[in-house]
C-alpha atoms as a PDB file:
ATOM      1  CA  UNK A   1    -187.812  66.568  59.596  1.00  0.00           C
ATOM      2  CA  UNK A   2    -185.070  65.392  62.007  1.00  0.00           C
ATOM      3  CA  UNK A   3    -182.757  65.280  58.654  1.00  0.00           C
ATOM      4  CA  UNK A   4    -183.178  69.081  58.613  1.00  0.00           C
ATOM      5  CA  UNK A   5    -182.869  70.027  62.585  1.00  0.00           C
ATOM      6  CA  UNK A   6    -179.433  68.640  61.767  1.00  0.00           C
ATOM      7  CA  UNK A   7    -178.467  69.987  59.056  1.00  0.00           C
ATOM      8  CA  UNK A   8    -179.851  73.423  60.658  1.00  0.00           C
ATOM      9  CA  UNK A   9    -177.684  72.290  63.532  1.00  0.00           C
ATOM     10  CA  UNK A  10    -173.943  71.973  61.250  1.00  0.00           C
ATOM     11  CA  UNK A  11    -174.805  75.383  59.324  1.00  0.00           C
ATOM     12  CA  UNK A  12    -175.390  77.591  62.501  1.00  0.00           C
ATOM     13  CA  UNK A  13    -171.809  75.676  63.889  1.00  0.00           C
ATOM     14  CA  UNK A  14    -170.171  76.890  60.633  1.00  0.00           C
ATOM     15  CA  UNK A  15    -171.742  80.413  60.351  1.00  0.00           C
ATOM     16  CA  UNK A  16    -170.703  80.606  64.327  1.00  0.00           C
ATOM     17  CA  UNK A  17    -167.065  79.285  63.513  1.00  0.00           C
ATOM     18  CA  UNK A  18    -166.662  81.727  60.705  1.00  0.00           C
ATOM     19  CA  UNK A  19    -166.200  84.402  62.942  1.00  0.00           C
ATOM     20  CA  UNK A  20    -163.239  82.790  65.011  1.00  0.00           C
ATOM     21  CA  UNK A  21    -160.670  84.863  62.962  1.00  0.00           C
ATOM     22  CA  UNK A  22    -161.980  88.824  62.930  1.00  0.00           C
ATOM     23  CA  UNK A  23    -163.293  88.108  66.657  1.00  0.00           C
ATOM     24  CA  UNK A  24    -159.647  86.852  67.560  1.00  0.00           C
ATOM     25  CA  UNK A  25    -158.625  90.092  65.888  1.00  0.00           C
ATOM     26  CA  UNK A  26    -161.316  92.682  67.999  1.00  0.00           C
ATOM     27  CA  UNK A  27    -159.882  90.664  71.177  1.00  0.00           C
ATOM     28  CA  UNK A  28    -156.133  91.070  70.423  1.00  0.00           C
ATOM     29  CA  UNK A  29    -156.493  94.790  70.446  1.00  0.00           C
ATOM     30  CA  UNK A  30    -155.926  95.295  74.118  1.00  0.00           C
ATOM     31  CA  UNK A  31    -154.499  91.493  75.120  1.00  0.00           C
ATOM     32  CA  UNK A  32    -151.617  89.277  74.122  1.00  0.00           C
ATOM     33  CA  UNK A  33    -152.734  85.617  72.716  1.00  0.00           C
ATOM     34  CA  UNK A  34    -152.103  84.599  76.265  1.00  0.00           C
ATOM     35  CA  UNK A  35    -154.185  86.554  78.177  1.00  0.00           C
ATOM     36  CA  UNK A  36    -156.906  86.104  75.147  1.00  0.00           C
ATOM     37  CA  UNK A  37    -157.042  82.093  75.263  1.00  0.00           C
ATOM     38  CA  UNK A  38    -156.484  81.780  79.033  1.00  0.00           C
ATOM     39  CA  UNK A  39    -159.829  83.918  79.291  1.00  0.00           C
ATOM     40  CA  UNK A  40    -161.899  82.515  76.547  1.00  0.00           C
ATOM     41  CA  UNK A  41    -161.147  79.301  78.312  1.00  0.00           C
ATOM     42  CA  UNK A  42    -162.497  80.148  81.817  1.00  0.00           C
ATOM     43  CA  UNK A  43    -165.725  81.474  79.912  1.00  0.00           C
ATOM     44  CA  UNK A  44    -166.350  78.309  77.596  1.00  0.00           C
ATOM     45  CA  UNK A  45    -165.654  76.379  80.845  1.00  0.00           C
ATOM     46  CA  UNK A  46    -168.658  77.797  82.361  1.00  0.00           C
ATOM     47  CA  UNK A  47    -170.704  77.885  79.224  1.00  0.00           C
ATOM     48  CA  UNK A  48    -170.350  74.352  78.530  1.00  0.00           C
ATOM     49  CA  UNK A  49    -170.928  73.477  81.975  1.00  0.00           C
ATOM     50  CA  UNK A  50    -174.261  75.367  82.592  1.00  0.00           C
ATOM     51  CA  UNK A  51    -175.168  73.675  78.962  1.00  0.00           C
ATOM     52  CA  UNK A  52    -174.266  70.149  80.113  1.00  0.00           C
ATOM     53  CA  UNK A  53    -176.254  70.524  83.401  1.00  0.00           C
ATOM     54  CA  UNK A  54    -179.418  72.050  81.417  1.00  0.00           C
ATOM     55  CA  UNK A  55    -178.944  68.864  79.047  1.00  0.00           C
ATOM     56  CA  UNK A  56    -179.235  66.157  82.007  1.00  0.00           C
ATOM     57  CA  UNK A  57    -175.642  65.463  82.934  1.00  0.00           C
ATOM     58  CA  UNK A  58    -175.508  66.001  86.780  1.00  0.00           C
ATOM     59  CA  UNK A  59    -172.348  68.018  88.551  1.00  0.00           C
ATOM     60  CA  UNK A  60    -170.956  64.946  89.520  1.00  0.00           C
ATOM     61  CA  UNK A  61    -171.240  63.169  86.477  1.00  0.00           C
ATOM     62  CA  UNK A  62    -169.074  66.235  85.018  1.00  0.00           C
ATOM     63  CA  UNK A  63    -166.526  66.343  87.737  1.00  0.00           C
ATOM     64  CA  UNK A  64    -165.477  63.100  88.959  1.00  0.00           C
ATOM     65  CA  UNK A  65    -164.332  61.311  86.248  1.00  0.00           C
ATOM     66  CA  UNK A  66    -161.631  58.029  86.531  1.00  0.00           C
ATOM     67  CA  UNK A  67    -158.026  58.526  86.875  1.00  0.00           C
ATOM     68  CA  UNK A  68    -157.432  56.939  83.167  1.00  0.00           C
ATOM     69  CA  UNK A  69    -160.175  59.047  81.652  1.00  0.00           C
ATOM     70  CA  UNK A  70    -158.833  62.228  83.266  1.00  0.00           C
ATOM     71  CA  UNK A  71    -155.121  61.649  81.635  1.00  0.00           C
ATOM     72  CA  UNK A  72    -156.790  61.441  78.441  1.00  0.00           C
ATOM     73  CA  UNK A  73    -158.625  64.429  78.073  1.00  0.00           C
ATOM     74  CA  UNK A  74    -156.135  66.138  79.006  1.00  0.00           C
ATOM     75  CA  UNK A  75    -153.861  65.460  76.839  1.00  0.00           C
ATOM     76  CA  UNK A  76    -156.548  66.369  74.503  1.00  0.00           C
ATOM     77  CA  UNK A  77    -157.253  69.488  76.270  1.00  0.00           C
ATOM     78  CA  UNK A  78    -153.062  70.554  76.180  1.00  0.00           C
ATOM     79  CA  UNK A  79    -153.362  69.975  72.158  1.00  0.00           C
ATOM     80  CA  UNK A  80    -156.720  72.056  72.150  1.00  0.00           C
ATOM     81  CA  UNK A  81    -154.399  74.522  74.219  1.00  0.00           C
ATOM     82  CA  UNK A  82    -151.450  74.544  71.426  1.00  0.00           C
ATOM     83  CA  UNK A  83    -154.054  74.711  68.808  1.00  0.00           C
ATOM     84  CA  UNK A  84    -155.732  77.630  69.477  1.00  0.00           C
ATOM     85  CA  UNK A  85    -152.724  79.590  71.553  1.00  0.00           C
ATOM     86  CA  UNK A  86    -150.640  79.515  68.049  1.00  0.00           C
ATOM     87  CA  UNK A  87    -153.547  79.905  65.867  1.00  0.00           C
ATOM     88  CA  UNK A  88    -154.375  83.289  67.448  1.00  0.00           C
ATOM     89  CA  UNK A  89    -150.638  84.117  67.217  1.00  0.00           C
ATOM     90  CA  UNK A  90    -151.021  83.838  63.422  1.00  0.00           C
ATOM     91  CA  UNK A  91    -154.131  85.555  63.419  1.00  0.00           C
ATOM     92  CA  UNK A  92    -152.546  88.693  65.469  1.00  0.00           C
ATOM     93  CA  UNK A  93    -149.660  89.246  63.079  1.00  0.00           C
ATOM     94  CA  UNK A  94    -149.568  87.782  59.374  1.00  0.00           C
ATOM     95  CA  UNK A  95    -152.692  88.297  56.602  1.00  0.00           C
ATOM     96  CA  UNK A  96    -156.006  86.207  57.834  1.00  0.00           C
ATOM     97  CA  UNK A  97    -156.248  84.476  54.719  1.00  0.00           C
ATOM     98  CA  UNK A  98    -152.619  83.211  54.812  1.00  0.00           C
ATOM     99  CA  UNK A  99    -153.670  81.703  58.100  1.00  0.00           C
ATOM    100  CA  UNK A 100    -157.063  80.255  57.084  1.00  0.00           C
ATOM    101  CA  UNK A 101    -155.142  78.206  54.234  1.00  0.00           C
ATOM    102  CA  UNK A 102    -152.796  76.813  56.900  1.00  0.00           C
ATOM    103  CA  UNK A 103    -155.172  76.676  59.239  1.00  0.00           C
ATOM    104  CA  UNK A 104    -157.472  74.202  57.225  1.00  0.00           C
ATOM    105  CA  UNK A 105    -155.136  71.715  56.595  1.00  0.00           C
ATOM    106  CA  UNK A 106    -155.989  69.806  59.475  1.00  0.00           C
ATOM    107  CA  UNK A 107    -157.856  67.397  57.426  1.00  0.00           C
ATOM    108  CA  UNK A 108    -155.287  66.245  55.648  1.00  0.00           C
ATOM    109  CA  UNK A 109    -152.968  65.737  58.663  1.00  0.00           C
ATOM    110  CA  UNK A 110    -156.038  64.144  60.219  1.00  0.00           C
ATOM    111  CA  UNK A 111    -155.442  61.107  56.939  1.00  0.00           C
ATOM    112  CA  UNK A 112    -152.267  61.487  57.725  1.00  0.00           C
ATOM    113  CA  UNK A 113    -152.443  60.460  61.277  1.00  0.00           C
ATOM    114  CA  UNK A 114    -154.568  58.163  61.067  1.00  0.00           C
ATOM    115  CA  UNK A 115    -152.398  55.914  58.731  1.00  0.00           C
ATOM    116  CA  UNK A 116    -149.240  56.286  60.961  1.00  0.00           C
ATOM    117  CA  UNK A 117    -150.857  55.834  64.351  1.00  0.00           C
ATOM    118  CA  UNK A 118    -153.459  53.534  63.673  1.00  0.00           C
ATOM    119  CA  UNK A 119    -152.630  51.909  59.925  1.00  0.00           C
ATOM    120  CA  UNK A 120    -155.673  53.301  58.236  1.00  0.00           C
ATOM    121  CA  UNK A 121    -155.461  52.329  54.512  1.00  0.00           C
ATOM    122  CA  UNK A 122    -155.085  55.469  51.949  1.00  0.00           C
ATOM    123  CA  UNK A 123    -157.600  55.781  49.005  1.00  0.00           C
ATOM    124  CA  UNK A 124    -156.342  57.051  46.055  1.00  0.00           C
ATOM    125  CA  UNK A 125    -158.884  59.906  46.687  1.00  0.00           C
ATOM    126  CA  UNK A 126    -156.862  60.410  50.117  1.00  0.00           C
ATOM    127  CA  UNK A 127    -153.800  60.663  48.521  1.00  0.00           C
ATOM    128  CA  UNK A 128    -154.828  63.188  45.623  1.00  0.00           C
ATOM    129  CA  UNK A 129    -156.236  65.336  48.690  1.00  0.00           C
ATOM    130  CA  UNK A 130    -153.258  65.613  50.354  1.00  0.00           C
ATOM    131  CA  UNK A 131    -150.858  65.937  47.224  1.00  0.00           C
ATOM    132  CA  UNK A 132    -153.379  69.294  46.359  1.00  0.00           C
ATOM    133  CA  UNK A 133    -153.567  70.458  49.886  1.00  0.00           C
ATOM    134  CA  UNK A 134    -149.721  70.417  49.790  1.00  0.00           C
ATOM    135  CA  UNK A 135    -149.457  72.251  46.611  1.00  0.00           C
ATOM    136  CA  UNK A 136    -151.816  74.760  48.757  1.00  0.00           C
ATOM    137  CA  UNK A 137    -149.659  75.255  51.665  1.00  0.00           C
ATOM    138  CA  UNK A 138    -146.630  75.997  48.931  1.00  0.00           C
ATOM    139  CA  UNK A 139    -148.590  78.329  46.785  1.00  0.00           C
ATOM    140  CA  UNK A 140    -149.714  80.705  50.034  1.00  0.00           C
ATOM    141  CA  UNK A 141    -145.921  80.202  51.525  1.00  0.00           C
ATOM    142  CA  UNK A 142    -145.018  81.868  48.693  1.00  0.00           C
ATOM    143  CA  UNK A 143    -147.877  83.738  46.707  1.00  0.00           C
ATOM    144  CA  UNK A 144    -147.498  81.420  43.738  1.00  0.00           C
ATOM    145  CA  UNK A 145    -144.046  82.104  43.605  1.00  0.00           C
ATOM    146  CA  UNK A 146    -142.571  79.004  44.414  1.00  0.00           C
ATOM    147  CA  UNK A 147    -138.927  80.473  44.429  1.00  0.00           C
ATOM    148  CA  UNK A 148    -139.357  82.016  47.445  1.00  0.00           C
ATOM    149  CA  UNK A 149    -140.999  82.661  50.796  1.00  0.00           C
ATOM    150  CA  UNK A 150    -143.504  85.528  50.115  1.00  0.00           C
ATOM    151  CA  UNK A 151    -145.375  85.956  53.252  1.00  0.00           C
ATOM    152  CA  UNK A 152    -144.481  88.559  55.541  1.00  0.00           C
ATOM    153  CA  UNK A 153    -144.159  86.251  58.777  1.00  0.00           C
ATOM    154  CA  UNK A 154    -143.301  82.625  57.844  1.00  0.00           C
ATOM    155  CA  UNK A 155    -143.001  81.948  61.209  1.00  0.00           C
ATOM    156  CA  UNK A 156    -145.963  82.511  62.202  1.00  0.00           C
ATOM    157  CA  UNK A 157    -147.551  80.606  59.499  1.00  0.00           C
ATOM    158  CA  UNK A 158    -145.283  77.716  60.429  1.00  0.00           C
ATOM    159  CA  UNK A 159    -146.750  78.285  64.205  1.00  0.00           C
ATOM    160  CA  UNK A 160    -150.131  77.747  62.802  1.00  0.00           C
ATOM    161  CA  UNK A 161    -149.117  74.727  60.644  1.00  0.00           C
ATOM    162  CA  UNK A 162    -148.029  73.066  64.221  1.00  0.00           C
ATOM    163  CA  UNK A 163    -150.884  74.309  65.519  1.00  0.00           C
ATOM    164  CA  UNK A 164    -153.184  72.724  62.634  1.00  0.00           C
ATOM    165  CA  UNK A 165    -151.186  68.968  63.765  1.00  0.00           C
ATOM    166  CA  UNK A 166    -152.347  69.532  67.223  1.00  0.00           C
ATOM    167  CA  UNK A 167    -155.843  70.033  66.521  1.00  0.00           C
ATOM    168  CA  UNK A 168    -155.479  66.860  63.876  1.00  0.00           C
ATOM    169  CA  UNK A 169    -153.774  64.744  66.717  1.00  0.00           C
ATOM    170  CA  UNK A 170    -156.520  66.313  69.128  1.00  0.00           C
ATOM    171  CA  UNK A 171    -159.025  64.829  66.537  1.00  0.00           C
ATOM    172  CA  UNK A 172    -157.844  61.454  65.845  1.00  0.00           C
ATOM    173  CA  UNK A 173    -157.214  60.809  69.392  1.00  0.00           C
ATOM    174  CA  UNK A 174    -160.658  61.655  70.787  1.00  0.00           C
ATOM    175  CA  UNK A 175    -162.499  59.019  68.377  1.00  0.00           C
ATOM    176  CA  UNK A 176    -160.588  56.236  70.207  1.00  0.00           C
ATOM    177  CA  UNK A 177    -161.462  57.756  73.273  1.00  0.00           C
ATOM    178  CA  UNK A 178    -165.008  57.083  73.844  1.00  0.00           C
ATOM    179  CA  UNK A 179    -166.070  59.589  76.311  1.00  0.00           C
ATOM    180  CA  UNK A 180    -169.128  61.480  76.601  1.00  0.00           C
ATOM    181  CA  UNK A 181    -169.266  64.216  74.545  1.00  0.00           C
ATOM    182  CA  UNK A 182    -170.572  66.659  77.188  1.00  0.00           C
ATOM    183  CA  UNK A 183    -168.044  65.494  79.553  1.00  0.00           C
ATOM    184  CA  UNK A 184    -165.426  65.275  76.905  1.00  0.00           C
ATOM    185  CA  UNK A 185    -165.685  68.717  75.594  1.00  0.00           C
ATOM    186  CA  UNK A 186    -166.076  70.479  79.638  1.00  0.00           C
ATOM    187  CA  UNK A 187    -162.652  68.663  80.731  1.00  0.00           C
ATOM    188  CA  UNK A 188    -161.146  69.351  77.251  1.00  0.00           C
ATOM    189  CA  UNK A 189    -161.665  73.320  77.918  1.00  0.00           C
ATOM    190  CA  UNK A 190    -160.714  72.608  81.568  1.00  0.00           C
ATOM    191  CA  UNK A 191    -157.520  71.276  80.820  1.00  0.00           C
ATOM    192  CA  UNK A 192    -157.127  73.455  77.893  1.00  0.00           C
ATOM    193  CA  UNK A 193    -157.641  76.441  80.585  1.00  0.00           C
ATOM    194  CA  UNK A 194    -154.636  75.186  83.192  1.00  0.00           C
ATOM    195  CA  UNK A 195    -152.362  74.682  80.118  1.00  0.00           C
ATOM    196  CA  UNK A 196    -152.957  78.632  78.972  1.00  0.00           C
ATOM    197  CA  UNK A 197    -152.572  79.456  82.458  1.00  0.00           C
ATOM    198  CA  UNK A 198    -148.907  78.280  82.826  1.00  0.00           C
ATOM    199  CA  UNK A 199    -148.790  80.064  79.437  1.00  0.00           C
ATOM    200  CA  UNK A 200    -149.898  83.077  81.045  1.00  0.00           C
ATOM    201  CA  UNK A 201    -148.127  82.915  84.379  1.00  0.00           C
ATOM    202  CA  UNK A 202    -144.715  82.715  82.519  1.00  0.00           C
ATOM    203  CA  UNK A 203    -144.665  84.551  79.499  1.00  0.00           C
ATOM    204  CA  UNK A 204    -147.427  86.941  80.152  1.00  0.00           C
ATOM    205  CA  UNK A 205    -149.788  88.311  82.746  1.00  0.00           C
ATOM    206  CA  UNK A 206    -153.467  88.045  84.211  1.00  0.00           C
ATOM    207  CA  UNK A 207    -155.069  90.989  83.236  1.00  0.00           C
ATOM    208  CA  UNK A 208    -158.668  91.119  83.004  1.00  0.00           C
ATOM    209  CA  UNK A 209    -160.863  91.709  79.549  1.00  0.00           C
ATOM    210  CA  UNK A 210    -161.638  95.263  79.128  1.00  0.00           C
ATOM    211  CA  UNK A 211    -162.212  97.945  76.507  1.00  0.00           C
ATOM    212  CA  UNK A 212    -161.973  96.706  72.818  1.00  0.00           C
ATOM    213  CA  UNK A 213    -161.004  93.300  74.178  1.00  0.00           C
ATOM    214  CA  UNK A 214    -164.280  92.470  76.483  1.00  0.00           C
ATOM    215  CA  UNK A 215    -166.901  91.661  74.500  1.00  0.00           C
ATOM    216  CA  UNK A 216    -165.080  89.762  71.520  1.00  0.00           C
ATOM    217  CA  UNK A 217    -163.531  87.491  74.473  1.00  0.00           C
ATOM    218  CA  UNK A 218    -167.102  87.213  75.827  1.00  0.00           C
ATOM    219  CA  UNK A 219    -168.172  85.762  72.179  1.00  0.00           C
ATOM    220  CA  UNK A 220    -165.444  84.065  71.508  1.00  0.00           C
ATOM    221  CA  UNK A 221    -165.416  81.950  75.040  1.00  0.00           C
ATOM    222  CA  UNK A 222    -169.400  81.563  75.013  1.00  0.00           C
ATOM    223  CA  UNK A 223    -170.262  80.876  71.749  1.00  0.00           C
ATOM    224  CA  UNK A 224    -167.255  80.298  69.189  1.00  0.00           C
ATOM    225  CA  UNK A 225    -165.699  78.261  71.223  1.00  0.00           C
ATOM    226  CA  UNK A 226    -168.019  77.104  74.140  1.00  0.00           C
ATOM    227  CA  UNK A 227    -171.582  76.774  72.954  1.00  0.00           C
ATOM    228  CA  UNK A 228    -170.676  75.988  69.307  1.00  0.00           C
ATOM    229  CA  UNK A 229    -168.685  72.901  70.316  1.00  0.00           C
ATOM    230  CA  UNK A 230    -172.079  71.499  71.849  1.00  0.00           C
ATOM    231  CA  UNK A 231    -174.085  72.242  68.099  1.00  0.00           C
ATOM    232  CA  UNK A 232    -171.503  70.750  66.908  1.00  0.00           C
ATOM    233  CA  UNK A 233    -171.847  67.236  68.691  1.00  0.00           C
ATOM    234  CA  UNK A 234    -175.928  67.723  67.406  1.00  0.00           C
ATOM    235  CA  UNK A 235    -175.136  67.698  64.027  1.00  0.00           C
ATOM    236  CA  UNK A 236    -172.498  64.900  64.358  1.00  0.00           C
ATOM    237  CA  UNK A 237    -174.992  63.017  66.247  1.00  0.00           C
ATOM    238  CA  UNK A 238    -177.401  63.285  63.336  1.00  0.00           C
ATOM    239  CA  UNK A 239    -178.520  60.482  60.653  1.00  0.00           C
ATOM    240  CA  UNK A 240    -176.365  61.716  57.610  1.00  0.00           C
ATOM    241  CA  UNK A 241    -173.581  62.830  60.186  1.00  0.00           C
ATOM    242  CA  UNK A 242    -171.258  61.856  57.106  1.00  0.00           C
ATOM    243  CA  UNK A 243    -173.116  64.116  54.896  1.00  0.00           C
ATOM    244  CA  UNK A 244    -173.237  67.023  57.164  1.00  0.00           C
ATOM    245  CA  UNK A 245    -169.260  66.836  57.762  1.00  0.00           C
ATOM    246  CA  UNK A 246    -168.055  68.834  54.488  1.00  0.00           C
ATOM    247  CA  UNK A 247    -170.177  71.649  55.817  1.00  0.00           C
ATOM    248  CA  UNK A 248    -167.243  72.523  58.077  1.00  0.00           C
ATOM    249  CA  UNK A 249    -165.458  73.622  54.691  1.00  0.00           C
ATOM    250  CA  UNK A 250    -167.967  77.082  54.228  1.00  0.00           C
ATOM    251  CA  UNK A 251    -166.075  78.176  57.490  1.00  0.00           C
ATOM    252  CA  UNK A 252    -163.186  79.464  55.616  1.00  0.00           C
ATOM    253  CA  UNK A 253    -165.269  80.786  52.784  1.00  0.00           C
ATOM    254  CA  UNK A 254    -167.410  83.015  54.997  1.00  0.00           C
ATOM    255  CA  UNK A 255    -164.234  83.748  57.456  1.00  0.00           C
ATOM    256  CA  UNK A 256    -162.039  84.845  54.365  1.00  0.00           C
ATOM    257  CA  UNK A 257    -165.052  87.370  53.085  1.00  0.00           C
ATOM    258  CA  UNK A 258    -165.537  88.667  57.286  1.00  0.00           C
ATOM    259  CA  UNK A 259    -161.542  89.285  57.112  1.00  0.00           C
ATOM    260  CA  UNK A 260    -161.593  91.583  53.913  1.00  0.00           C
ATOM    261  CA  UNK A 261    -164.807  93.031  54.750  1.00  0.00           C
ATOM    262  CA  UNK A 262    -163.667  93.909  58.476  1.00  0.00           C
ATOM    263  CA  UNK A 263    -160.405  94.833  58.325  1.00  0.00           C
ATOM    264  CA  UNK A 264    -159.567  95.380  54.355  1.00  0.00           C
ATOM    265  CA  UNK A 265    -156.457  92.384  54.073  1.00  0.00           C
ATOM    266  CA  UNK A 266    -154.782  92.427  50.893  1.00  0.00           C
ATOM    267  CA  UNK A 267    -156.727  89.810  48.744  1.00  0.00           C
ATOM    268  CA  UNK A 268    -154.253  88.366  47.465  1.00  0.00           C
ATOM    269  CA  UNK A 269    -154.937  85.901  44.571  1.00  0.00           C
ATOM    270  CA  UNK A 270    -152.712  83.175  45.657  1.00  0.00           C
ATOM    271  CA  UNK A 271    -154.454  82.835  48.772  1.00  0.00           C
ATOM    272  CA  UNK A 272    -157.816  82.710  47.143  1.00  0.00           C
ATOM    273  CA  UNK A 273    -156.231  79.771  45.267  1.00  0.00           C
ATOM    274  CA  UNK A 274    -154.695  78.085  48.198  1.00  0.00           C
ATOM    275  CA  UNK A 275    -158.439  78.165  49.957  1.00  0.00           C
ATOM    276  CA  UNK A 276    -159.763  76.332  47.053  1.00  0.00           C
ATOM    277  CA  UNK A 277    -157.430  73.898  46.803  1.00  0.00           C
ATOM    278  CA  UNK A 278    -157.260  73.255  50.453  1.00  0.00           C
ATOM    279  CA  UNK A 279    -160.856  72.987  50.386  1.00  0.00           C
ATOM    280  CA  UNK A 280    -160.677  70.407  47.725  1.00  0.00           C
ATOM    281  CA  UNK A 281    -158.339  68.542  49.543  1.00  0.00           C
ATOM    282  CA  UNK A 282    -159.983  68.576  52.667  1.00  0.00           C
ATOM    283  CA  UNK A 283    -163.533  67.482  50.586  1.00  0.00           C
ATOM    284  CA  UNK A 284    -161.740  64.769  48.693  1.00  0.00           C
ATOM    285  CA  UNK A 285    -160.483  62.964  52.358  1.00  0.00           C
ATOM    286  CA  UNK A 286    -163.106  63.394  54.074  1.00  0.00           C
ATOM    287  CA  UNK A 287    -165.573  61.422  51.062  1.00  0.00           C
ATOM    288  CA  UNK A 288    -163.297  59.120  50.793  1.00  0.00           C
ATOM    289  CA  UNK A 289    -162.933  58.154  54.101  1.00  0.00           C
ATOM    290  CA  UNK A 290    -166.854  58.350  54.689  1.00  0.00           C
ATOM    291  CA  UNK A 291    -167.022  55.713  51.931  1.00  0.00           C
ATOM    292  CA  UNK A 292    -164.793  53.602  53.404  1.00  0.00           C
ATOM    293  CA  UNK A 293    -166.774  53.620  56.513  1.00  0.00           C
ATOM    294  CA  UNK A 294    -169.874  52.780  54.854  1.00  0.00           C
ATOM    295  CA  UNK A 295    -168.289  50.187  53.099  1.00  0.00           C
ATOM    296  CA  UNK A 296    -167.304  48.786  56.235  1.00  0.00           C
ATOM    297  CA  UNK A 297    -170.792  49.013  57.871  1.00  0.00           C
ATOM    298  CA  UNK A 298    -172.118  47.052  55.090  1.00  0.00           C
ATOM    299  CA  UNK A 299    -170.196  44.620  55.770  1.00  0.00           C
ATOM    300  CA  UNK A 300    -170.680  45.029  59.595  1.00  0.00           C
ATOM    301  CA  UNK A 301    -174.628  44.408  58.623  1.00  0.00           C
ATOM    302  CA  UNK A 302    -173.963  41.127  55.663  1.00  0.00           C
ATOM    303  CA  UNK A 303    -172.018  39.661  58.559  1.00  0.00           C
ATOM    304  CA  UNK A 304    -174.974  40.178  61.914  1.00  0.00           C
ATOM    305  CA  UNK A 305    -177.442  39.012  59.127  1.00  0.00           C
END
């Protein structure tokens, strides 16, 4: 029964994260990406904190942390800051699918990363995923005309590419962090917050949510970013944890149908066939690497025996 609550637990995270896109959009309307993050961040500050208290973890346990501890997370919280401050740029300006393919090649990089900075062995599986989620990235730079740059702002989808390494960095750097995940993921947002807020201060301005922009800033710094980051941890913390992580790759499916549905982007077939293929890619790394690990945790097991 436990299997389930977890399972439960990684579906209602990706149904939740499907949403990031079209809400970014609603929230745009009447605020810069500045002003959006810097505000989602206060509220997912607050969210997560009022979650970590009703889970056990006392105020102090949140707030005084270690000197070394605190200069990790935030660095972690300044690449959560990049992430999502140039992923919302791409989201404001260019087609949302065009984005979601970039967006989702942060698995690969994540492979990538991980053999670079910490010598991680490649699979051939590994390196077949990140040869197709290459191919991808190329078909939706230039709707399948490899000739030439198609998209309308391949800036901005260059913006999001960086932004996709952050988050990868973000990721391979908090598993050899070993911090609580409750306290992790408040000082993450807390960091992330006073890096948007330089943002703010000098390219931008602090207005407050209101009109269009309120209550899609509301959801977004609750629940798509806030709350959904503690389900998230659940799911992870489940049994089959390595089962339950290609889950993460119906986000873009369901995100992709919300963007067309809500506000009518060109479906353009290239993209379609950039999603797949990223997909693929991003399925093919992350089973490979999850049979690596088991492998290894047999052996872990032969050897206590």
């Amino acid at each position: 029964m436990a299997k389930y609550k977890y399972i439960i637990y990684a579906f209602s995270c990706v149904f939740i994260w499907s949403f990031v896109p079209s809400i970014a959009r609603f929230g745009q309307k009447d605020m810069d990406h500045f002003q959006y993050l810097f505000w989602s961040n206060v509220l997912s500050v607050l969210a997560v904190f009022v979650v970590a208290l009703m889970m056990g973890r006392s105020w102090k346990q949140l707030l005084l942390i270690p000197f070394p501890v605190m200069l990790k997370v935030l660095i972690l919280g300044a690449l959560d800051c990049f992430f999502y401050l140039l992923l919302y740029y791409g989201y404001s300006i260019e087609n949302g699918v065009a984005v979601l393919v970039i967006q989702y090649s942060w698995p690969l990089m994540i492979i990538g990363l991980s053999f670079f900075l910490f010598k991680e062995r490649l699979s051939i599986r590994q390196m077949i995923g990140i040869a197709i989620g290459f191919i991808a990235v190329v078909i939706t730079f230039t709707k399948g005309n490899i000739t030439e740059i198609a998209v309308e702002h391949p800036l901005a989808l260059l913006l999001v590419f960086s932004g996709a390494f952050c988050f990868a960095l973000m990721s391979v750097l908090s598993r050899h962090f070993a911090i609580d995940s409750y306290i992790c993921t408040f000082w993450v947002f807390l960091c992330s917050t006073l890096v948007s807020a330089v943002f703010v201060f000098a390219f931008s301005s602090i207005n407050l949510p209101v009109g269009d922009s309120l209550v899609p800033t509301l959801l977004n710094g609750i629940i798509l970013n806030g709350v959904s980051y503690i389900i998230w941890f659940k799911a992870m913390n489940g049994p089959d944890s390595h089962k339950i992580a290609p889950i993460l790759f119906l986000s873009p499916i369901l995100s992709m149908m919300w963007i067309v549905l809500f506000f009518g982007d060109a479906f353009v077939p290239a993209y379609v066939v950039g999603l797949v293929l990223v997909i693929i890619s991003g399925l093919l790394c992350i089973k490979a690497k999850n049979k690596a690990s088991g492998q290894k945790e047999l052996r872990d097991d032969f050897v206590e025996d």
